[in-house]
Protein backbone atom coordinates (compact mmCIF):
# COMPACT_ATOMS: atom_id res chain seq x y z
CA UNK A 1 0.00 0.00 0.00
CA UNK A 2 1.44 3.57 -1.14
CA UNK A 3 -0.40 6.53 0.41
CA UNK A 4 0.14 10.69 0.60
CA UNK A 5 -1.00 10.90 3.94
CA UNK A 6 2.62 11.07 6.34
CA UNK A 7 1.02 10.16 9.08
CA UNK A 8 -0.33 5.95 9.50
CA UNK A 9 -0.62 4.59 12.87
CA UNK A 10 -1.53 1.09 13.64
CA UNK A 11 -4.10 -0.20 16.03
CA UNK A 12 -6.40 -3.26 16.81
CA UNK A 13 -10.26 -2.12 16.17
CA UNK A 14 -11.61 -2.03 20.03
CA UNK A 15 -15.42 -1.16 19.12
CA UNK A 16 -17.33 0.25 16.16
CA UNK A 17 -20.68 2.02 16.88
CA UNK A 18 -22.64 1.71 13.68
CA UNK A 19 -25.50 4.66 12.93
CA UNK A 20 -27.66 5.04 10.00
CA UNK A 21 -25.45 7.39 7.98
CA UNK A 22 -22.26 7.12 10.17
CA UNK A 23 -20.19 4.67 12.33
CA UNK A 24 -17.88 5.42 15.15
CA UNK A 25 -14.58 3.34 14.80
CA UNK A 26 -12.26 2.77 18.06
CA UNK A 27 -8.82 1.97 17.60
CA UNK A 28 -6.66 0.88 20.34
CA UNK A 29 -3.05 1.99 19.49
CA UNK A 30 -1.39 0.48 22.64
CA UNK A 31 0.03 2.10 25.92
CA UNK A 32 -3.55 2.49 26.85
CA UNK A 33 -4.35 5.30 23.86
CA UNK A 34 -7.44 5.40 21.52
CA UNK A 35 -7.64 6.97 19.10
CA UNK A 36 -11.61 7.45 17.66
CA UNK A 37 -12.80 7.80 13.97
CA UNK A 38 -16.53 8.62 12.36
CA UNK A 39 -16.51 7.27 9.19
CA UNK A 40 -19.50 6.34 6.61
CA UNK A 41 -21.76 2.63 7.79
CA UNK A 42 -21.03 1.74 3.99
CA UNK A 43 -17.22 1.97 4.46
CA UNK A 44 -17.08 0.25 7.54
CA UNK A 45 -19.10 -3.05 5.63
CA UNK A 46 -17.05 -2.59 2.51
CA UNK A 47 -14.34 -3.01 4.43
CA UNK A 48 -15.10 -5.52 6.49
CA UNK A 49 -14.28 -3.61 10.10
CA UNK A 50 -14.57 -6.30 12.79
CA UNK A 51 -13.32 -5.74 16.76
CA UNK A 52 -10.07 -7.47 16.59
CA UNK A 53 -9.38 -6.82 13.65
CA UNK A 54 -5.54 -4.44 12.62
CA UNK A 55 -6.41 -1.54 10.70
CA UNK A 56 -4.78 1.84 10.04
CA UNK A 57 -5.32 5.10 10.99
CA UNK A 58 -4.55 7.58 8.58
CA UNK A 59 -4.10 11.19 8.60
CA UNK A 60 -3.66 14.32 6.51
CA UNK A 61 -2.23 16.92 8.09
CA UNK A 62 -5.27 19.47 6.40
CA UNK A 63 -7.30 17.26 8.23
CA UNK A 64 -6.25 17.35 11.91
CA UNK A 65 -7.10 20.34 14.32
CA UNK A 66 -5.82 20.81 17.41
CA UNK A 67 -7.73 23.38 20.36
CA UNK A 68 -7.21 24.51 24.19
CA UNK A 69 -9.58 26.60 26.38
């Protein structure tokens, strides 16, 4: 697999909340850290998401925000 995005981190899928439109995917990443996606319900089937299961989390810097009160 060759991919723009500079950032891919690894993780075992922990849960996946599936919604109408949307899913919530959990990704464990070790050293106790989650790290939490919302993608599409379709994407989640086509892809066959399962808890267990290794998957990637990818990120594009354009994509990322980052706030503090």
């Amino acid at each position: 697999m060759r991919i723009s995005a500079r950032n891919s981190i690894k993780g075992t899928i922990k849960s996946i909340t599936k919604g109408t439109v949307n899913s919530e995917v959990i990704l464990d990443i070790g050293n106790g850290v989650l790290l939490t996606s919302v993608i599409t319900t379709h994407a989640v089937e086509n892809l066959e998401l399962k808890e267990g299961k290794i998957a990637w989390a990818l990120i594009k810097s354009s994509e990322v925000m980052i706030a503090v009160e």
